[in-house]
C-alpha atoms as a PDB file:
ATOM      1  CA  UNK A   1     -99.346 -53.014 292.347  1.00  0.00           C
ATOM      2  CA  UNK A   2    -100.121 -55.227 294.587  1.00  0.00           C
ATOM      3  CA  UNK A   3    -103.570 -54.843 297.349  1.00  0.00           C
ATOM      4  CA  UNK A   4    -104.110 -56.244 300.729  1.00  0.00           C
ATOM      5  CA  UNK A   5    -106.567 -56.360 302.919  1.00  0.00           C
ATOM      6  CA  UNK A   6    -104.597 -55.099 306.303  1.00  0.00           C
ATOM      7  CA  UNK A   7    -105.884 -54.963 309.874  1.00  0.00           C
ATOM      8  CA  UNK A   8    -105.238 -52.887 313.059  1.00  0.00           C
ATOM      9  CA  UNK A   9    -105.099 -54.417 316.725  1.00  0.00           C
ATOM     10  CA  UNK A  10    -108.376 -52.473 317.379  1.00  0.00           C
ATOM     11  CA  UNK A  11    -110.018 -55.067 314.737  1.00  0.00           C
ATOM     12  CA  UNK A  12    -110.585 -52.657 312.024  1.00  0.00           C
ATOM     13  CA  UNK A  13    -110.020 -54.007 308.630  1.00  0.00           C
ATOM     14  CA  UNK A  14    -109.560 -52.115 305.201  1.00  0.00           C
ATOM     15  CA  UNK A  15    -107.865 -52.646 301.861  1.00  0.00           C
ATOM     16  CA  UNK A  16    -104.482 -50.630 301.092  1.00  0.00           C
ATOM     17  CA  UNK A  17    -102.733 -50.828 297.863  1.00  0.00           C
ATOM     18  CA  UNK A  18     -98.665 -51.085 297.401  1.00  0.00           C
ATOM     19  CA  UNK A  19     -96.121 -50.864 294.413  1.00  0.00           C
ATOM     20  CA  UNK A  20     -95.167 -54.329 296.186  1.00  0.00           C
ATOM     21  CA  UNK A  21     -94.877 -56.713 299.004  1.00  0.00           C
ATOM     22  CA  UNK A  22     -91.323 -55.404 299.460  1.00  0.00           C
ATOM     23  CA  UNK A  23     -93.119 -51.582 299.841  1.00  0.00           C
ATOM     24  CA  UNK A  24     -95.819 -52.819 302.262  1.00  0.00           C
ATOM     25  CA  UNK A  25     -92.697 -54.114 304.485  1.00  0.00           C
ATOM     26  CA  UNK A  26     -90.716 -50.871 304.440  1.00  0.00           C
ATOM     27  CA  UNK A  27     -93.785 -49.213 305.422  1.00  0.00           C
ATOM     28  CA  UNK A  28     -94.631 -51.228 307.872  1.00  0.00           C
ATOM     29  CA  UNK A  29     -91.156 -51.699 309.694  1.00  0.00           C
ATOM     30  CA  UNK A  30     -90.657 -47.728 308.937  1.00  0.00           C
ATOM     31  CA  UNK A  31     -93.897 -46.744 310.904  1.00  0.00           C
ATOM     32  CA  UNK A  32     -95.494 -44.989 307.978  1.00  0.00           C
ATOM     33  CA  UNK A  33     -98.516 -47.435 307.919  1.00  0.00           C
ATOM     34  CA  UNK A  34    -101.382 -46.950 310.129  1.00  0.00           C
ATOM     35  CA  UNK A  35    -105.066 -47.313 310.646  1.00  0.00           C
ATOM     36  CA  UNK A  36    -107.339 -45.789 308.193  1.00  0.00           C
ATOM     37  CA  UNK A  37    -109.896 -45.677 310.577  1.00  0.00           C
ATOM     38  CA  UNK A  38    -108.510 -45.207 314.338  1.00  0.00           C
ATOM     39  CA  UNK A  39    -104.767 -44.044 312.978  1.00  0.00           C
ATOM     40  CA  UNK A  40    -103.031 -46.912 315.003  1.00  0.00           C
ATOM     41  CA  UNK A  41     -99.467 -48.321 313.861  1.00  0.00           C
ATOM     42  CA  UNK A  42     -99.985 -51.913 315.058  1.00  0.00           C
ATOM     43  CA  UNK A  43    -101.055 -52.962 311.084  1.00  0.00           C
ATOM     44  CA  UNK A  44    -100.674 -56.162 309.732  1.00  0.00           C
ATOM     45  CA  UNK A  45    -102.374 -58.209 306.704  1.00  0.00           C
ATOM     46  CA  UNK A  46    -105.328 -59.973 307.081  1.00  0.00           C
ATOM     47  CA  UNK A  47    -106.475 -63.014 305.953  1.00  0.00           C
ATOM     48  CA  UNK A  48    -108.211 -62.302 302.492  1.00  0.00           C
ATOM     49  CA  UNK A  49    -109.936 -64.039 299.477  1.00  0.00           C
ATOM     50  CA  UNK A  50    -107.800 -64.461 295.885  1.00  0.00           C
ATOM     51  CA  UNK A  51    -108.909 -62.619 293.373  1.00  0.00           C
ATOM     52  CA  UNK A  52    -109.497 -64.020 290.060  1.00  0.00           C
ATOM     53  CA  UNK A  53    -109.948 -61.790 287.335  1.00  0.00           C
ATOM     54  CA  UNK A  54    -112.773 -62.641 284.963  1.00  0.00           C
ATOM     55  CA  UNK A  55    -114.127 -60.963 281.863  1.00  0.00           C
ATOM     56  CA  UNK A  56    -117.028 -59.365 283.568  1.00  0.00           C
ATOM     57  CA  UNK A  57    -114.673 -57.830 286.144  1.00  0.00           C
ATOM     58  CA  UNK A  58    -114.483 -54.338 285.964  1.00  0.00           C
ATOM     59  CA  UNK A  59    -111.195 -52.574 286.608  1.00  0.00           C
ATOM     60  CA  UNK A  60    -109.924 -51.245 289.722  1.00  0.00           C
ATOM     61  CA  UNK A  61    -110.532 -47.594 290.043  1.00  0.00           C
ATOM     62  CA  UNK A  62    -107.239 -45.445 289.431  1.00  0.00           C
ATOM     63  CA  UNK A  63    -105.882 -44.654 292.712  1.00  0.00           C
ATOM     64  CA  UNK A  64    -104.483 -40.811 291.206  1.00  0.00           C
ATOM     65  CA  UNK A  65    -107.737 -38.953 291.278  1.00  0.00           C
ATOM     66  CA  UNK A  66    -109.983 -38.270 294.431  1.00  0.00           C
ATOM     67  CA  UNK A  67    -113.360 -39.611 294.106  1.00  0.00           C
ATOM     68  CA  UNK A  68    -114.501 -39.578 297.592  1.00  0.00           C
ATOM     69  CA  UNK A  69    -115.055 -36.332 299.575  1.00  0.00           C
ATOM     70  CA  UNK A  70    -112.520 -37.377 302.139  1.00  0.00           C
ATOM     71  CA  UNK A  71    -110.362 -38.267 299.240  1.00  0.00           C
ATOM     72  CA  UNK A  72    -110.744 -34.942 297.741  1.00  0.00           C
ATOM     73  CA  UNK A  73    -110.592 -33.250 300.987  1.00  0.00           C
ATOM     74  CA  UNK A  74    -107.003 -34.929 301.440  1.00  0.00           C
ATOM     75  CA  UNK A  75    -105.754 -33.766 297.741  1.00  0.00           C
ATOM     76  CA  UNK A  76    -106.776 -30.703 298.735  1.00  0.00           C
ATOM     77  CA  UNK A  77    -104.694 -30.067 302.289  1.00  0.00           C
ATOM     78  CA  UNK A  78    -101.959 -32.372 300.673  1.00  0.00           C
ATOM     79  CA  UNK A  79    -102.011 -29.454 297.794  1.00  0.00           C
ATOM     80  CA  UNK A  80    -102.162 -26.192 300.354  1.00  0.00           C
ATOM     81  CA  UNK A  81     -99.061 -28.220 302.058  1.00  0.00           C
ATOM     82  CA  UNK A  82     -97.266 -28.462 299.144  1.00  0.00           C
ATOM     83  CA  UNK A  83     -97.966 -24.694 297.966  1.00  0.00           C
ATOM     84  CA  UNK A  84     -97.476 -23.048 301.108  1.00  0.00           C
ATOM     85  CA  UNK A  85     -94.781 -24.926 303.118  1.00  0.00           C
ATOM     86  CA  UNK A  86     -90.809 -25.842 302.297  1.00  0.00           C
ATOM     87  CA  UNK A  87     -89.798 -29.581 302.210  1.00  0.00           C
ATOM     88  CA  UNK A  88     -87.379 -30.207 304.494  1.00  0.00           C
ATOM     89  CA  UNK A  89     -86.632 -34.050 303.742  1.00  0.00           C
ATOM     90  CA  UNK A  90     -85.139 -35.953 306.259  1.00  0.00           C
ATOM     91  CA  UNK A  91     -84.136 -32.810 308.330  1.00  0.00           C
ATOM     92  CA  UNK A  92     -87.572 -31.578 309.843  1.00  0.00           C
ATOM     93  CA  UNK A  93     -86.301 -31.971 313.450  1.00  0.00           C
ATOM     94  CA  UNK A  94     -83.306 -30.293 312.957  1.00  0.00           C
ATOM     95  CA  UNK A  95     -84.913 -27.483 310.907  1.00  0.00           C
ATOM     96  CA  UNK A  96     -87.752 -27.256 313.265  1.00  0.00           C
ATOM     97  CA  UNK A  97     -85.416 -27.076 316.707  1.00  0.00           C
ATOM     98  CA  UNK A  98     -83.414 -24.743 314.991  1.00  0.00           C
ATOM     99  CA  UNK A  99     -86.295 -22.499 314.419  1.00  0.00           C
ATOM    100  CA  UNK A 100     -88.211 -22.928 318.109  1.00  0.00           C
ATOM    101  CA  UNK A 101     -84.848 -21.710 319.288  1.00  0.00           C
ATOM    102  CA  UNK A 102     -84.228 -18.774 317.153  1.00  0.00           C
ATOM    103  CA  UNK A 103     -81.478 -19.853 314.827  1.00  0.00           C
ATOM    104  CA  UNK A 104     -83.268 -19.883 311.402  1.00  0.00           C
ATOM    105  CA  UNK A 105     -86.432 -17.441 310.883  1.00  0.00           C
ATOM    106  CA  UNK A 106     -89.836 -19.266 311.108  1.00  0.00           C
ATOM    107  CA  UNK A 107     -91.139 -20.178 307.785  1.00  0.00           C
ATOM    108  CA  UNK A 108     -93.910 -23.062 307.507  1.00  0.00           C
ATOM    109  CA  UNK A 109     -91.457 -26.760 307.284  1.00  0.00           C
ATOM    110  CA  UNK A 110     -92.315 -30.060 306.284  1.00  0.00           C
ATOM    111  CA  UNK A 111     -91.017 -33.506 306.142  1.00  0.00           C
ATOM    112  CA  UNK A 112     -89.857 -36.259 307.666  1.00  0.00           C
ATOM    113  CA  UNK A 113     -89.019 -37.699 311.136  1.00  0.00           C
ATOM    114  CA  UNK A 114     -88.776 -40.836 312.804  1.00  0.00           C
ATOM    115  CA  UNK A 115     -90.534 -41.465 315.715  1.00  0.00           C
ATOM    116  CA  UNK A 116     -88.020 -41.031 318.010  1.00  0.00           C
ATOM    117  CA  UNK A 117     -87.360 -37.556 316.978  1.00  0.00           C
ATOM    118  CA  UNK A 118     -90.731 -36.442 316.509  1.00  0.00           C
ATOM    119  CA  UNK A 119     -91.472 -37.891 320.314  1.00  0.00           C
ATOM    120  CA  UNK A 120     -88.239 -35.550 321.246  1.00  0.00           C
ATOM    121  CA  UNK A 121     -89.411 -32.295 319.641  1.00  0.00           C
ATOM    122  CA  UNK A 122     -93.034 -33.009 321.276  1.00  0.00           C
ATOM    123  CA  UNK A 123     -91.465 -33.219 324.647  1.00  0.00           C
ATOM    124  CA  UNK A 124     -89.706 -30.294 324.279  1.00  0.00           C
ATOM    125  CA  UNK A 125     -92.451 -28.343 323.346  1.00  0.00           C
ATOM    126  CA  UNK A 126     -91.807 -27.757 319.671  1.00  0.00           C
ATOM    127  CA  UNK A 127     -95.477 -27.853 318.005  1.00  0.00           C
ATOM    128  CA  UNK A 128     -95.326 -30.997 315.546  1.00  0.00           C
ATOM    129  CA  UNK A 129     -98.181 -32.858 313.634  1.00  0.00           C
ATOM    130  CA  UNK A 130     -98.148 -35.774 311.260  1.00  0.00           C
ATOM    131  CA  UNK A 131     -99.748 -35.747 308.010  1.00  0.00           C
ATOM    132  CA  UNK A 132    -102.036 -38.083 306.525  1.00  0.00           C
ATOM    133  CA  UNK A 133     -99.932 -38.398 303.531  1.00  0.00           C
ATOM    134  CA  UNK A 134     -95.948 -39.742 302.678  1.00  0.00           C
ATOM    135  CA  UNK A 135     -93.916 -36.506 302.492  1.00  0.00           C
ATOM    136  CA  UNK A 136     -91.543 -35.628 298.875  1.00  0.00           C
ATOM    137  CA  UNK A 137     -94.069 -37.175 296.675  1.00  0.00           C
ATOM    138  CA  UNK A 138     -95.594 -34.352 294.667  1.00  0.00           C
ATOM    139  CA  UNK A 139     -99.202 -35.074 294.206  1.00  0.00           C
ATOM    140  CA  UNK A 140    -100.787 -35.952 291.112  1.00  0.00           C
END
């Protein structure tokens, strides 16, 4: 795990951790990174401090259970998602177009899109929202 202080073009800063560098640049070039505080996509690292770990360091808090309320709050819609709705994968725009249309019956759908097909189905009229979590990964 690797964590880095990132920063959006409206000059808010705040710390992100990823499995690696390699992750952080998938996300990044994907579009699935974006401002924790104003939800923009134009992230990039910031210039940050080393850090050295020393014997009087404490650990870094585990990253799989909520401790704030917004982090709990999160768990929790992540959880009704995952209960109440099918995963579609890669084929949300299909699956939803097919349903706005008629072809499949309406059930709750999600998963993932790129932007380009999520700006399509918004066009069109086909009710969409992004999550503030990464799709497929059962939560912890």
């Amino acid at each position: 795990m690797i964590s880095y202080t990132l920063k959006c073009d409206n000059g808010h800063r705040f710390d992100s951790w990823f499995q690696s560098a390699d992750a952080f640049e998938k996300l990044v070039s994907s579009g699935h990174l974006s401002c924790a505080e104003c939800g923009s996509a134009a992230v990039s690292k910031a210039i940050m401090a080393p850090r050295v770990a020393t014997s009087d360091v404490a650990e870094p808090r585990s990253l799989q259970t909520p401790q704030t309320e917004a982090e709990q709050k999160l768990a929790e819609l992540r959880r009704h998602v995952e209960e109440n709705a099918d995963y579609v994968g890669g084929k949300f725009a299909e699956e939803a177009r097919s349903m706005y249309l008629g072809a499949t019956p309406e059930r709750a759908i999600y998963g993932e899109a790129n932007g380009e097909d999520a700006r399509k189905l918004i066009e069109d009229g086909i009710p969409v929202a992004p999550l503030p979590f990464l799709p497929g990964r059962k939560a912890n």
